[in-house]
Protein backbone atom coordinates (compact mmCIF):
# COMPACT_ATOMS: atom_id res chain seq x y z
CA UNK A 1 0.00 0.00 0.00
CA UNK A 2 1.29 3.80 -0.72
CA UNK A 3 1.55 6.55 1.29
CA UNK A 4 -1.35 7.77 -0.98
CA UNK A 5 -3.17 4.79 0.07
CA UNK A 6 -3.13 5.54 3.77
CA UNK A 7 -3.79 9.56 3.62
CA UNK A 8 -6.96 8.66 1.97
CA UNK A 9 -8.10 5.88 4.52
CA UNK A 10 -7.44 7.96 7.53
CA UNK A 11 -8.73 11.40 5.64
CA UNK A 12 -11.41 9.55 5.78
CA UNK A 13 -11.67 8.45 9.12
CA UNK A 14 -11.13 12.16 10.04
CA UNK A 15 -14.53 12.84 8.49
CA UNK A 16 -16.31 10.07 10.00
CA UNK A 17 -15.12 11.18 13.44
CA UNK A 18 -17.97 11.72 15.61
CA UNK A 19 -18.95 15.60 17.12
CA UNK A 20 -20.22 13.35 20.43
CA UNK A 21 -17.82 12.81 23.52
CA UNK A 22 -15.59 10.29 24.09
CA UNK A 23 -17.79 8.22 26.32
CA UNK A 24 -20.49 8.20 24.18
CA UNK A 25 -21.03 4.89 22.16
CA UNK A 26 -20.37 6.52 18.81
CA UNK A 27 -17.11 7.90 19.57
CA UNK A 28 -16.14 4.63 21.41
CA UNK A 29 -16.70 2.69 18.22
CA UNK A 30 -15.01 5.03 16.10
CA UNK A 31 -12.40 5.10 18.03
CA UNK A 32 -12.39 1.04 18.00
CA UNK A 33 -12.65 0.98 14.11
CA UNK A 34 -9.84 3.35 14.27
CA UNK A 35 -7.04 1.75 16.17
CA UNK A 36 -8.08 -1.81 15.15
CA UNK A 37 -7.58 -0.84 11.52
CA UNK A 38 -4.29 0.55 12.12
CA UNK A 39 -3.12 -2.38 13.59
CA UNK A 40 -3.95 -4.47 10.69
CA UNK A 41 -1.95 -1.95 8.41
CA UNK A 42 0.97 -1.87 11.14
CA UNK A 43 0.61 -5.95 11.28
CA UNK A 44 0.80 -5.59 7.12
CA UNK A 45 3.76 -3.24 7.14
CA UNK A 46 6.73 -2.81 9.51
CA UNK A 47 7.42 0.62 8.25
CA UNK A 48 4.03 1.79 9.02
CA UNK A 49 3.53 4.48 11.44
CA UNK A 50 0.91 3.80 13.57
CA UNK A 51 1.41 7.74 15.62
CA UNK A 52 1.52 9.33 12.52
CA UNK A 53 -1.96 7.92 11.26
CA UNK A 54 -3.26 8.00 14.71
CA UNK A 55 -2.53 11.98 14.15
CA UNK A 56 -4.14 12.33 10.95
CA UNK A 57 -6.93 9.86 11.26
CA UNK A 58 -7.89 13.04 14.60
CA UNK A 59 -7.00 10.78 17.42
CA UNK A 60 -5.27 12.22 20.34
CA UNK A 61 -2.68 10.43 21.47
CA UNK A 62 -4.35 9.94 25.44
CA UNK A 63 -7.51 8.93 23.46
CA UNK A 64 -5.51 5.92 21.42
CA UNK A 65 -3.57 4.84 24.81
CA UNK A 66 -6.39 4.21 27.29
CA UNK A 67 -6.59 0.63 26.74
CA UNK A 68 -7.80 1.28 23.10
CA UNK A 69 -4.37 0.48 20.81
């Protein structure tokens, strides 16, 4: 996969994020769809950076390490 490849997939996370809190159901699935996909593409390629996608997918960084990476 190019770099292309994963700007697109988490520019388009970014949109899907949800406007509700982080404790709401929504937001707690996003965020699940969100960090479980980036594993797959860190489990597919050991140059991939999960951080950096984390960062442009609109994850903070607390948000991804609560027990949801």
């Amino acid at each position: 996969m190019t770099r292309k490849g994963y700007e697109l997939i988490a520019g388009a996370l970014a949109l899907a994020r949800p406007d509700a809190g982080p404790d709401t159901d929504v937001y707690v699935a996003w965020l699940q769809c969100v960090t479980s996909l980036s594993a797959a593409l860190a489990a597919e390629n050991p140059r991939f950076q999960r951080g950096r996608f984390l960062d442009a997918c609109l994850v903070e960084q607390k948000e991804s390490t609560d027990g949801q990476a």
